[in-house]
PDB file of N, CA and C in Angstrom:
ATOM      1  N   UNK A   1     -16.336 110.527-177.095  1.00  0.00           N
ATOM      2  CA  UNK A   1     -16.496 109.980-178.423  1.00  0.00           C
ATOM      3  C   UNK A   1     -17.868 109.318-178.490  1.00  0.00           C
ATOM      4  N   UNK A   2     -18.622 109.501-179.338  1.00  0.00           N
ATOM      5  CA  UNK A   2     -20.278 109.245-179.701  1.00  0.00           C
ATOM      6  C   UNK A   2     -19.682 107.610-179.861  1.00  0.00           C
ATOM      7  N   UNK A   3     -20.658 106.828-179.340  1.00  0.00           N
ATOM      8  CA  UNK A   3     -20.905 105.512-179.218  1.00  0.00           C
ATOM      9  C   UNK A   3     -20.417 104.951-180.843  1.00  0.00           C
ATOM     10  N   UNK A   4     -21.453 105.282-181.766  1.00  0.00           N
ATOM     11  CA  UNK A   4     -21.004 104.976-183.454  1.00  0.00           C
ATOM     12  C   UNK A   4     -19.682 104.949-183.465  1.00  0.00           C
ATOM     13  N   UNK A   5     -18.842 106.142-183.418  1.00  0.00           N
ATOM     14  CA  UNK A   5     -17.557 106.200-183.427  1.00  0.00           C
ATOM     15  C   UNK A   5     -16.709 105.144-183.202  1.00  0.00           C
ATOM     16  N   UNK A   6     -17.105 105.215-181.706  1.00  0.00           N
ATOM     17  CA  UNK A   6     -16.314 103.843-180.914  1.00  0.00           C
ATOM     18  C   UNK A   6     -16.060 103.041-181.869  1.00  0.00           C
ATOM     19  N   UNK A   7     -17.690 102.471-181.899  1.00  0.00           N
ATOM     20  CA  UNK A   7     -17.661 101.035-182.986  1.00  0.00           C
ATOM     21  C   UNK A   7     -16.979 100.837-183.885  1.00  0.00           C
ATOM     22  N   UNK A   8     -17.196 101.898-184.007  1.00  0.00           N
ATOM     23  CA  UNK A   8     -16.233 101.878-185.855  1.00  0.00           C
ATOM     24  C   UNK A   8     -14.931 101.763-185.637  1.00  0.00           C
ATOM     25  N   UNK A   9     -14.287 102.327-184.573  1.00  0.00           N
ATOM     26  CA  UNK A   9     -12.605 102.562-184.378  1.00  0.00           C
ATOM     27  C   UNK A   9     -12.687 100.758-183.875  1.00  0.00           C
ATOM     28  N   UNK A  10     -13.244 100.448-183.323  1.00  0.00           N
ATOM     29  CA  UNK A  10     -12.577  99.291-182.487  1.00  0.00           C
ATOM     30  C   UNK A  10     -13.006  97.830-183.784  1.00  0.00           C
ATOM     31  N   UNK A  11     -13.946  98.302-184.016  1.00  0.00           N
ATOM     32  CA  UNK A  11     -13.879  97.488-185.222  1.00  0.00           C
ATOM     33  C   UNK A  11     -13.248  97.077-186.564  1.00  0.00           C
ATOM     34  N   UNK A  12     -12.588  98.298-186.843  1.00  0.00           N
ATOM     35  CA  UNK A  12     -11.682  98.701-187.665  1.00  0.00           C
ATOM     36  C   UNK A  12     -10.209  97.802-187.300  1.00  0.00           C
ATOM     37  N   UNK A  13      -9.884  98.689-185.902  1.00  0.00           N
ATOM     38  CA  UNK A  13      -8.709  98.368-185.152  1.00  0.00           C
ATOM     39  C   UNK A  13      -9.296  96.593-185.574  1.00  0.00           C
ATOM     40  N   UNK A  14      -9.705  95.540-184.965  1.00  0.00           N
ATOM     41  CA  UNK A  14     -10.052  94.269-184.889  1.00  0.00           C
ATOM     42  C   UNK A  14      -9.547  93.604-186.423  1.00  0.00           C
ATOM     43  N   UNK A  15     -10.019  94.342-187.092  1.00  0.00           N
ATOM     44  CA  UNK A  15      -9.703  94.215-188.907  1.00  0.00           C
ATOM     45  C   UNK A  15      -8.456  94.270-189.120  1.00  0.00           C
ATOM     46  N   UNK A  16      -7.978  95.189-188.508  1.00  0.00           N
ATOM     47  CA  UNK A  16      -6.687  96.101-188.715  1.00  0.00           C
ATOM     48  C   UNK A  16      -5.442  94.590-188.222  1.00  0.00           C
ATOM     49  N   UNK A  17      -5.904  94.447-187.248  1.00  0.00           N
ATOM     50  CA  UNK A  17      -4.789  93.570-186.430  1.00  0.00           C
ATOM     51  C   UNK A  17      -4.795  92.086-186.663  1.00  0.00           C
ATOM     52  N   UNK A  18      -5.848  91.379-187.881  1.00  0.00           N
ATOM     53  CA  UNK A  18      -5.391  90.477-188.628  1.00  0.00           C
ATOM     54  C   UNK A  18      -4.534  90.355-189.599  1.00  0.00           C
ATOM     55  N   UNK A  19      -4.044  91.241-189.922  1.00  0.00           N
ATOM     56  CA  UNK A  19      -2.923  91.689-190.977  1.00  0.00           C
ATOM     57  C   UNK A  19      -1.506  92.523-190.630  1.00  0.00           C
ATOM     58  N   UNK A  20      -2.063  93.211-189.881  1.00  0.00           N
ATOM     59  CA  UNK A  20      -1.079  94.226-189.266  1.00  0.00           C
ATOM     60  C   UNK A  20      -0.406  93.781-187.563  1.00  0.00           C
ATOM     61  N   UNK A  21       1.030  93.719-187.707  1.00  0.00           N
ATOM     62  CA  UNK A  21       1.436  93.465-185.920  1.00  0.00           C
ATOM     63  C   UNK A  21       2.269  94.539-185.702  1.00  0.00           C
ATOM     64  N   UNK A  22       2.723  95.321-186.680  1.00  0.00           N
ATOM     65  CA  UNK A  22       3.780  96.555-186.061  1.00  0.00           C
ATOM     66  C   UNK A  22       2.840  97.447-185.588  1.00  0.00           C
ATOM     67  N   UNK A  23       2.914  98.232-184.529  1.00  0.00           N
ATOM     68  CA  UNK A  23       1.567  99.300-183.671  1.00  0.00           C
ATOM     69  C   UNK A  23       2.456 100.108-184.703  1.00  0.00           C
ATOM     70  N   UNK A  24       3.400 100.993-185.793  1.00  0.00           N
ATOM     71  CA  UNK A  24       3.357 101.756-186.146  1.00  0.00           C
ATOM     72  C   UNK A  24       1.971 101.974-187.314  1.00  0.00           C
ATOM     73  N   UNK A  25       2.540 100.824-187.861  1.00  0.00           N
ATOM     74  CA  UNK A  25       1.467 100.688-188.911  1.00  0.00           C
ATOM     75  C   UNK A  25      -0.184 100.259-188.377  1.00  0.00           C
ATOM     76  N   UNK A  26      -0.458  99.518-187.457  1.00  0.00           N
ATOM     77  CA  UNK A  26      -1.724  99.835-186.806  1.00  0.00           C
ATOM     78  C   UNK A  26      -2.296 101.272-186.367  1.00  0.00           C
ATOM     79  N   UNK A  27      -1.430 102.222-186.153  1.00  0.00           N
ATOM     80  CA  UNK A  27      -1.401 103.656-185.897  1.00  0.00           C
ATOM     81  C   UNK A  27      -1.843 104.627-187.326  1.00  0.00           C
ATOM     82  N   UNK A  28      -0.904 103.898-188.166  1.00  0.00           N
ATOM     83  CA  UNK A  28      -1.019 104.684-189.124  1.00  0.00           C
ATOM     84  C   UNK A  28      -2.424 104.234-190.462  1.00  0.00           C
ATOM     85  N   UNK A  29      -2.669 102.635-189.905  1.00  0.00           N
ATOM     86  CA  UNK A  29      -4.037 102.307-190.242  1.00  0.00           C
ATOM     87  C   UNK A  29      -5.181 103.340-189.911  1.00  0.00           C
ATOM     88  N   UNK A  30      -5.259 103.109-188.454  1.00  0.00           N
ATOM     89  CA  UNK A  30      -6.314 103.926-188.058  1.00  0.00           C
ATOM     90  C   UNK A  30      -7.030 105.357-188.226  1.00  0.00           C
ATOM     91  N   UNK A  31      -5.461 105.836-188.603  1.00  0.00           N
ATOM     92  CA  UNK A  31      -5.433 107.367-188.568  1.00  0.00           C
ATOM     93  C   UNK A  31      -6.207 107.835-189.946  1.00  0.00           C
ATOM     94  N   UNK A  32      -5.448 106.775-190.803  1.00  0.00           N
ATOM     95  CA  UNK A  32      -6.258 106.786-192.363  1.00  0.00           C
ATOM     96  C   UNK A  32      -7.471 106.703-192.066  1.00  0.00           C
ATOM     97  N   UNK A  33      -8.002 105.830-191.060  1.00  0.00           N
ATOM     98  CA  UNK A  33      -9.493 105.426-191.668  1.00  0.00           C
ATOM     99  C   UNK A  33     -10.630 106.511-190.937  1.00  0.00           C
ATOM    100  N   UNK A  34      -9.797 106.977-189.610  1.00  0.00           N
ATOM    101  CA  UNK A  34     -10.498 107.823-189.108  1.00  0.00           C
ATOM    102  C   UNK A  34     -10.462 109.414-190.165  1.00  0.00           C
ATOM    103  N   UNK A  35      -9.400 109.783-190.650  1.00  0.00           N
ATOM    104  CA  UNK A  35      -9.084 110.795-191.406  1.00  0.00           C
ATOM    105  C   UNK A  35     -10.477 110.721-192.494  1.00  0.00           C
ATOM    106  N   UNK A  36     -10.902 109.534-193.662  1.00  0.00           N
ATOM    107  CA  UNK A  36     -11.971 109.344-194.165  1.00  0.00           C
ATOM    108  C   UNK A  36     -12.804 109.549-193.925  1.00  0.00           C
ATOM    109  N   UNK A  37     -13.286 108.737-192.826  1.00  0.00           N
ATOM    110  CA  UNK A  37     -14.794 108.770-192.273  1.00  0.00           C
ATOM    111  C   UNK A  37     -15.111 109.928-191.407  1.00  0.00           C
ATOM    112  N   UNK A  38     -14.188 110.752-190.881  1.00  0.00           N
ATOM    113  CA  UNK A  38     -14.496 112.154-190.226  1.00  0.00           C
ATOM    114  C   UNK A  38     -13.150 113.344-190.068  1.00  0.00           C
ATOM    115  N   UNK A  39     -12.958 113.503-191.329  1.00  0.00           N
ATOM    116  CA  UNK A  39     -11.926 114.214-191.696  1.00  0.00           C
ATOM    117  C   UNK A  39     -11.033 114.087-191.225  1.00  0.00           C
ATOM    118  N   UNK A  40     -10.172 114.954-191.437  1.00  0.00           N
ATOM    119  CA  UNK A  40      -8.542 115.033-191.198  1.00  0.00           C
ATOM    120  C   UNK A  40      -8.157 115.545-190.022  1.00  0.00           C
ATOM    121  N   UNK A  41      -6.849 115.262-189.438  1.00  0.00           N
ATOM    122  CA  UNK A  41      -6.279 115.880-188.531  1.00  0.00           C
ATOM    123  C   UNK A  41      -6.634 114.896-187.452  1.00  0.00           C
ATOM    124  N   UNK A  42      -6.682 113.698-187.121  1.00  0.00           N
ATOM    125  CA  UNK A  42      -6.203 112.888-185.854  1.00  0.00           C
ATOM    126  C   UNK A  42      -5.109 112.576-186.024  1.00  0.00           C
ATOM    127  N   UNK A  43      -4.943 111.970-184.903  1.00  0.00           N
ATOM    128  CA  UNK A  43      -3.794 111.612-184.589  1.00  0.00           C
ATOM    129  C   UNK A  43      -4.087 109.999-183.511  1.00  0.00           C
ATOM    130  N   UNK A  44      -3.303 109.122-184.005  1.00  0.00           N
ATOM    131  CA  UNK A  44      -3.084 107.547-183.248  1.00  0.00           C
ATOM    132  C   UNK A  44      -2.071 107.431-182.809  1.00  0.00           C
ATOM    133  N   UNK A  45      -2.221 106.499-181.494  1.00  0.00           N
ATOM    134  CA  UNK A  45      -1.107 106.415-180.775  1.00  0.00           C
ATOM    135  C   UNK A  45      -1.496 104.347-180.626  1.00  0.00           C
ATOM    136  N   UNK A  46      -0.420 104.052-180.854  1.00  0.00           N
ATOM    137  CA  UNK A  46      -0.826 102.661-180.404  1.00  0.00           C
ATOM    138  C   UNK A  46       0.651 102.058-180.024  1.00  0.00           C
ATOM    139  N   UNK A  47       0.554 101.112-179.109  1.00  0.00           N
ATOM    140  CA  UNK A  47       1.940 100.365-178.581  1.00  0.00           C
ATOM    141  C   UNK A  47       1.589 100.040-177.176  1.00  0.00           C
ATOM    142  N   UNK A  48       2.521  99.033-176.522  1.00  0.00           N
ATOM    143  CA  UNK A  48       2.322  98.621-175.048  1.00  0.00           C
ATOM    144  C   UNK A  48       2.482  99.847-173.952  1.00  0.00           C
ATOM    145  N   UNK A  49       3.599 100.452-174.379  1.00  0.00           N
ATOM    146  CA  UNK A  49       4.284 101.741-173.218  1.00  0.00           C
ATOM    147  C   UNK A  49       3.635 102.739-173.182  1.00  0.00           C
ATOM    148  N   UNK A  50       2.658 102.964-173.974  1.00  0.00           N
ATOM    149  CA  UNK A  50       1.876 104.430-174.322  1.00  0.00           C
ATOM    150  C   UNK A  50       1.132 104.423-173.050  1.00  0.00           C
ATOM    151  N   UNK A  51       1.542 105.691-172.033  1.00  0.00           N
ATOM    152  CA  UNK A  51       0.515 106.134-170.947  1.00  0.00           C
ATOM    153  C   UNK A  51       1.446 105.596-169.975  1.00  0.00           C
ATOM    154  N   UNK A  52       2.188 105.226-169.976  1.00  0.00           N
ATOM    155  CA  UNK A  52       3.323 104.866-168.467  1.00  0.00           C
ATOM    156  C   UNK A  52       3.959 105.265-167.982  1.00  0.00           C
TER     157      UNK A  52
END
């Protein structure tokens, strides 16, 4: 992922998680914003257990 990108996701995410505490809806934040800013078709995964 190009450096810009990053920024933007984790910055977003940072935004995201003053308002938002369910990881569904932090998931489904992200996905929106990434879907905008570089089209469609990601996909978010967010929660403690993810990768275990």
């Amino acid at each position: 992922m190009p450096k810009d990108m990053e920024n933007n996701a984790l910055n977003s995410f940072k935004d995201a998680c003053q308002t938002l505490r369910e990881s569904k809806k932090l998931a489904s934040h992200m996905k929106k914003h990434f879907d905008s800013f570089y089209g469609r078709n990601w996909q978010c995964i967010v929660g403690r257990d993810f990768g275990r």
